[in-house]
Protein backbone atom coordinates (compact mmCIF):
# COMPACT_ATOMS: atom_id res chain seq x y z
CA UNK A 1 -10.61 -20.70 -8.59
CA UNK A 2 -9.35 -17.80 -6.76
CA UNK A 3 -10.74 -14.35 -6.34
CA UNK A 4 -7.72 -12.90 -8.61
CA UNK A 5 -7.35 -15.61 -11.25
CA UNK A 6 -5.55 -14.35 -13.68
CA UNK A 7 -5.42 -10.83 -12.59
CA UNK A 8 -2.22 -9.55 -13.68
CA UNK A 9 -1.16 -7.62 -10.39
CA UNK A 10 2.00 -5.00 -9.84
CA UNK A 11 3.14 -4.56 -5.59
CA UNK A 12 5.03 -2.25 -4.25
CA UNK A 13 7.61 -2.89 -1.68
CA UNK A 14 7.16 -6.51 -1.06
CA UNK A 15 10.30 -7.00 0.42
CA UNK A 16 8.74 -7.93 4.02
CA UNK A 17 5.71 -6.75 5.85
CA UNK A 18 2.45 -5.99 4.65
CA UNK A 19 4.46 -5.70 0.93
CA UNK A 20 4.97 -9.94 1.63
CA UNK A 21 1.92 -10.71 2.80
CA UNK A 22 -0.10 -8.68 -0.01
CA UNK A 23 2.25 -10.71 -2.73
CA UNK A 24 1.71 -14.11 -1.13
CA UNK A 25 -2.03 -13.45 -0.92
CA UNK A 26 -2.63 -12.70 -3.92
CA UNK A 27 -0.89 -15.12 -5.71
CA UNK A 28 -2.73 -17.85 -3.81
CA UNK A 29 -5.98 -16.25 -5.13
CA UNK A 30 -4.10 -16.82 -8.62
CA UNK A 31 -3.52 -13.42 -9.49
CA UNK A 32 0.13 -13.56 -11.38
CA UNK A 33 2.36 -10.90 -9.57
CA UNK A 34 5.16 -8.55 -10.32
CA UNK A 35 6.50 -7.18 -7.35
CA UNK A 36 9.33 -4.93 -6.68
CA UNK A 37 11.45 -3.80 -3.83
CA UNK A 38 14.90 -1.16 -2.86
CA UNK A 39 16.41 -4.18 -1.49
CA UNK A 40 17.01 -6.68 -3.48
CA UNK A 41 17.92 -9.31 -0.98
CA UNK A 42 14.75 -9.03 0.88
CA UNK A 43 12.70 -8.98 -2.70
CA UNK A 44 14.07 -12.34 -3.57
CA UNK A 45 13.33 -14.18 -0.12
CA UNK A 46 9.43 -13.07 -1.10
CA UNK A 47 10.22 -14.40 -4.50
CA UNK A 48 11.13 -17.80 -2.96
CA UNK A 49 8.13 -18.21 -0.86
CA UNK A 50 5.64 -17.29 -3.36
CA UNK A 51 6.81 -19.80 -5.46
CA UNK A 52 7.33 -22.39 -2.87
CA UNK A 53 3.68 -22.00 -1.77
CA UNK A 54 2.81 -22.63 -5.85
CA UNK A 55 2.19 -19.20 -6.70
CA UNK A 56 3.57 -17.39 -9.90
CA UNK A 57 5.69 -14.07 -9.19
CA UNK A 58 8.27 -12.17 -10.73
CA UNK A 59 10.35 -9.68 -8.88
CA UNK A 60 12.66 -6.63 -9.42
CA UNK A 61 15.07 -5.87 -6.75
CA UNK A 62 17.08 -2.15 -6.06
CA UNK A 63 14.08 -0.17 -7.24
CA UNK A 64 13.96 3.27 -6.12
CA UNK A 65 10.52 4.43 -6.48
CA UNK A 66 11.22 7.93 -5.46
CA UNK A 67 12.76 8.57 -8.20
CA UNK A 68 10.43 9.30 -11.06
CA UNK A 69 12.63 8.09 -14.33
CA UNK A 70 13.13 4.36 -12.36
CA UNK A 71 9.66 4.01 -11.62
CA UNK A 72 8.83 4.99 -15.06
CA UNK A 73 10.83 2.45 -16.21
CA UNK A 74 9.80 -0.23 -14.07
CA UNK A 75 6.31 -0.01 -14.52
CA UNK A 76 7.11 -0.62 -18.64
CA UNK A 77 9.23 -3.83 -17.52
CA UNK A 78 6.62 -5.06 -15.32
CA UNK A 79 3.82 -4.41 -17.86
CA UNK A 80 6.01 -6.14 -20.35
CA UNK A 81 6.29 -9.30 -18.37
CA UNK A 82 2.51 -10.15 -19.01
CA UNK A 83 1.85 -7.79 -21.55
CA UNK A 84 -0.76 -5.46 -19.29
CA UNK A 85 -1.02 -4.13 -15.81
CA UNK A 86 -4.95 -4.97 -13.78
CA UNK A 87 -3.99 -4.53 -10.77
CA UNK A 88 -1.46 -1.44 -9.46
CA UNK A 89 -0.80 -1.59 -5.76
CA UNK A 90 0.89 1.14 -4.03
CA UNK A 91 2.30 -0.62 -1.13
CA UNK A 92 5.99 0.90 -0.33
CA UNK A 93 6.66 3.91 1.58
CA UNK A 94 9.07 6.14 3.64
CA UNK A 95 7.85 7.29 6.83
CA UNK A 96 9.96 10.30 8.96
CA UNK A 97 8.20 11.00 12.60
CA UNK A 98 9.70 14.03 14.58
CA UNK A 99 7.85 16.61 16.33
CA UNK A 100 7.31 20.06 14.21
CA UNK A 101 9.88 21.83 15.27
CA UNK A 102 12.52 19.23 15.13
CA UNK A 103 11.14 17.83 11.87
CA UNK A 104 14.73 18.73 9.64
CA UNK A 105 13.50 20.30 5.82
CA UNK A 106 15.34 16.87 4.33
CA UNK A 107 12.80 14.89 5.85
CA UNK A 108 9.58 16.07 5.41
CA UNK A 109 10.61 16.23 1.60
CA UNK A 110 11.75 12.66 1.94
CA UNK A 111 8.21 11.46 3.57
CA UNK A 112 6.09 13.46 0.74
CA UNK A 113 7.99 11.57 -1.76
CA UNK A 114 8.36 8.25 -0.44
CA UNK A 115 4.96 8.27 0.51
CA UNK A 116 2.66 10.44 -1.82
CA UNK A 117 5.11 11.67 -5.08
CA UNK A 118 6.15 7.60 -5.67
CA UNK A 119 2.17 6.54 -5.53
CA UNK A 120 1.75 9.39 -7.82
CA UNK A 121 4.90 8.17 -10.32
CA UNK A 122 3.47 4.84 -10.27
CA UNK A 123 -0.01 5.81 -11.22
CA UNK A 124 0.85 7.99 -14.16
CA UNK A 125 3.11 5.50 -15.32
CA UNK A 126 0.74 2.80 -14.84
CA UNK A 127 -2.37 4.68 -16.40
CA UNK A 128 -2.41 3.82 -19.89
CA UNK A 129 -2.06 -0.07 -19.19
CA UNK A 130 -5.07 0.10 -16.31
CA UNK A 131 -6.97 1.67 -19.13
CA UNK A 132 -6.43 -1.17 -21.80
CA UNK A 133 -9.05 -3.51 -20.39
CA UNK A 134 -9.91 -1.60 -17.06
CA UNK A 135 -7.91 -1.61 -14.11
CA UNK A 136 -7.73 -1.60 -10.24
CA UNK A 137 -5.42 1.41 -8.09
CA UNK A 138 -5.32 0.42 -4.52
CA UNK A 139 -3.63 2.67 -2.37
CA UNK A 140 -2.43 2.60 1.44
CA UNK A 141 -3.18 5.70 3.08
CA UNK A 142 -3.46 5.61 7.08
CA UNK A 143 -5.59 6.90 9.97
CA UNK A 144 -3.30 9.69 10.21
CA UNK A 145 -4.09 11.30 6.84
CA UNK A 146 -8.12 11.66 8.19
CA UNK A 147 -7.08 13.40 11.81
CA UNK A 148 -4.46 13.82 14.21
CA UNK A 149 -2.87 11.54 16.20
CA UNK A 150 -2.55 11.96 19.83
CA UNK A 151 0.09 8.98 20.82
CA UNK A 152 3.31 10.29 18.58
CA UNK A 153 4.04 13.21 16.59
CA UNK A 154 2.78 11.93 12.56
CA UNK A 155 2.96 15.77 10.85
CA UNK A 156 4.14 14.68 7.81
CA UNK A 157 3.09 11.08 7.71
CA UNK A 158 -0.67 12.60 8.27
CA UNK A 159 -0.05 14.99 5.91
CA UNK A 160 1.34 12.17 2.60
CA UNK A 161 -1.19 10.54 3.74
CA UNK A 162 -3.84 12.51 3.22
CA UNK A 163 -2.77 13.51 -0.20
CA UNK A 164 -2.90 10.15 -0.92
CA UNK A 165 -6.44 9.38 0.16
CA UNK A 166 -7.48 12.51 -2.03
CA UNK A 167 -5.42 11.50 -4.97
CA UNK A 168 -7.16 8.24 -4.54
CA UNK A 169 -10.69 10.63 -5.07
CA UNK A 170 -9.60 12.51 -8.09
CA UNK A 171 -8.05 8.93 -10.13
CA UNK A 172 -11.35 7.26 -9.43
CA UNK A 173 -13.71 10.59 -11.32
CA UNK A 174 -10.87 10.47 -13.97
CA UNK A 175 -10.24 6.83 -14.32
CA UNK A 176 -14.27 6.00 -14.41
CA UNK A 177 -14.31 6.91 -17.90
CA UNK A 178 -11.85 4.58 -18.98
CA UNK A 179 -13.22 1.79 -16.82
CA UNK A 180 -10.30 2.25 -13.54
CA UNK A 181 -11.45 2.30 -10.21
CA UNK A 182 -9.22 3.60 -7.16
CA UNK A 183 -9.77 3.01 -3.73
CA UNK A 184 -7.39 3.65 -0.64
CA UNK A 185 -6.94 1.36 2.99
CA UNK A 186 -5.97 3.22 5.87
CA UNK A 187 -4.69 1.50 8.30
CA UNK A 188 -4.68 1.84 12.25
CA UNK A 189 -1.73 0.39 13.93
CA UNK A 190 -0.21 -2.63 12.03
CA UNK A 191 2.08 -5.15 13.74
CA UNK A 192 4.58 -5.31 11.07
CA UNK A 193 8.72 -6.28 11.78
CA UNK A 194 9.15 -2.34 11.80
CA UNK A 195 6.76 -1.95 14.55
CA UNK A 196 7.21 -4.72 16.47
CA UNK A 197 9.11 -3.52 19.15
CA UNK A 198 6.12 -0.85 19.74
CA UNK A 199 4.38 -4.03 20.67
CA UNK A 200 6.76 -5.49 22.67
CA UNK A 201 7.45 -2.18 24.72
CA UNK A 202 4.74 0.05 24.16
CA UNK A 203 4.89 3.74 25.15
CA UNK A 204 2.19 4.75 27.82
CA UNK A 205 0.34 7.18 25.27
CA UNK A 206 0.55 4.34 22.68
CA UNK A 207 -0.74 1.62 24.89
CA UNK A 208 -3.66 3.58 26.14
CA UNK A 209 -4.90 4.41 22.40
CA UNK A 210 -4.90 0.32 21.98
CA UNK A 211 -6.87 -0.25 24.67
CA UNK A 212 -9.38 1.76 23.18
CA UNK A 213 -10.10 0.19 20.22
CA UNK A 214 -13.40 -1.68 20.35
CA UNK A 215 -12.15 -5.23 18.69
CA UNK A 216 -9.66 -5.10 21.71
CA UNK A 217 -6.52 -6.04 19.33
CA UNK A 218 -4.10 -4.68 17.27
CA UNK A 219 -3.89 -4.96 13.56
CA UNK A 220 -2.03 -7.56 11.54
CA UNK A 221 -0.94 -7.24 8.13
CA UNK A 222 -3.38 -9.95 6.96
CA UNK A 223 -6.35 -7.62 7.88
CA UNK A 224 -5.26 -5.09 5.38
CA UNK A 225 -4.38 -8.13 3.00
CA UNK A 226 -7.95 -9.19 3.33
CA UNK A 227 -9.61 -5.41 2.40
CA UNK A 228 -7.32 -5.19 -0.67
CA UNK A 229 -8.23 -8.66 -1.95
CA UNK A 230 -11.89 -7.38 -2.09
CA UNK A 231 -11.07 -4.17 -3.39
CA UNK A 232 -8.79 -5.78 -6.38
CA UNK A 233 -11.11 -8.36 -6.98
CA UNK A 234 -14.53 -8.28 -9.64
CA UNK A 235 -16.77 -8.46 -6.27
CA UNK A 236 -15.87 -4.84 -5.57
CA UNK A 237 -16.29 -3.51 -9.37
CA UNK A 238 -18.56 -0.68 -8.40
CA UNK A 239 -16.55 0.29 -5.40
CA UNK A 240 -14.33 3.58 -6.16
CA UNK A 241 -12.96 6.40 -5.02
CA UNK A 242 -13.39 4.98 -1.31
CA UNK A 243 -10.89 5.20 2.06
CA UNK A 244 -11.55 1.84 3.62
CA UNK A 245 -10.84 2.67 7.52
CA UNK A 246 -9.51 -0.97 9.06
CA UNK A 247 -8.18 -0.24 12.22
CA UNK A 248 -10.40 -2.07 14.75
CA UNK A 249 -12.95 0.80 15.36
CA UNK A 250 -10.60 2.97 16.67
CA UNK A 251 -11.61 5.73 14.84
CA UNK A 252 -15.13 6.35 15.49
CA UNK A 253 -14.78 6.17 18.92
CA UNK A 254 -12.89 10.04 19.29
């Protein structure tokens, strides 16, 4: 029996990355899974390996979470497909990285809302389904959002971010009432297909802030997998309003 067995679980963005792995992961620990993604191409090829690997997963391609009305409507469609939501995991996200002064208006309002308005779209849609039967939030916020970040300029990545790791503080005091817990990873560097090529070619300031980090690797998307499973799961059900650092140790060592 897995950890999620019959958990009924909605996933953000599982078009590739961390999105994939957090979909195929929990469906082999038997949670059933409703996944969506902006491309629906992508979505699909996640649909097909979930199921080919026995697990059960239905998926919704060319949804645009920053906009509020889709999301809205996306969340009732996924609720609808196993009457209920347990499980609400705010994977997707836009990132923009420029420094300050280059930073164009356009895209720092992109980044806050493809990385803190659409968690905050999802939620409120989400909340009254969580609070049937008592539900999980888990949220990605990032090392960024708790200080700054010396290799590459992360102003308004730091900045989502951190709205999302508070957000995360204020759903857990007003979903404990109604039996919802919310909890937040934040991530160090991930090797993801969108960052790989930071791996393969790193930049000096980059590659010295690796070698730094006392488990002497770089993240995979499996160790943020792992944290969420945990967090989702009955194990964790007086865990709440936490920011799970997983990022090797880099953080505590300044």
């Amino acid at each position: 029996m897995g950890r999620l067995e019959g958990k009924v679980a909605v996933i953000t963005g599982i078009g590739g990355g961390m999105g994939r792995d957090a979909a195929r992961r929990f469906a082999a620990e038997g949670a059933k899974v409703v996944g969506c993604d902006i491309n629906a191409e992508t979505l699909e090829e996640t649909v097909r390996i979930v199921r080919a690997e026995g697990g059960e997963i239905t998926g919704f391609g060319g949804i645009d979470l920053t906009d509020a009305d889709v999301t809205e409507a996306w969340i009732e469609d996924a609720a609808a497909v196993y009457d209920g939501i347990e499980v609400l995991y705010n994977n997707a996200g836009i990132q923009r990285f420029a420094p300050i002064d280059e930073l164009a208006v356009a895209d720092w309002e992109l980044n806050i809302k493809g990385e803190l308005s659409l968690v905050f779209y999802a939620v409120r849609a989400a909340w009254k389904h969580l609070g049937k039967n008592g539900g999980v939030i888990v949220n990605i916020g990032s090392i960024a959002g708790t200080r700054g970040v010396e290799f590459m300029p992360q102003n308004v990545h730091g900045t989502a971010k951190a709205g999302v790791i508070n957000l995360t503080q204020h759903l857990a005091v007003e979903g404990g009432p109604l039996g919802i817990r919310a909890v937040c990873i934040s991530p160090g560097f991930i090797v993801t297909p969108a960052t790989q090529f930071l791996v393969d070619s790193p930049p000096a300031a980059m590659k010295a802030t690796w070698d730094r980090i006392p488990m002497r690797r770089v993240g995979q998307t499996s160790d943020i997998v792992n944290a969420a499973v945990f967090l989702a799961s009955d194990e964790a059900s007086w865990i709440t309003g936490v920011n799970l650092v997983v990022d090797g140790g880099g953080s505590v060592i300044g």
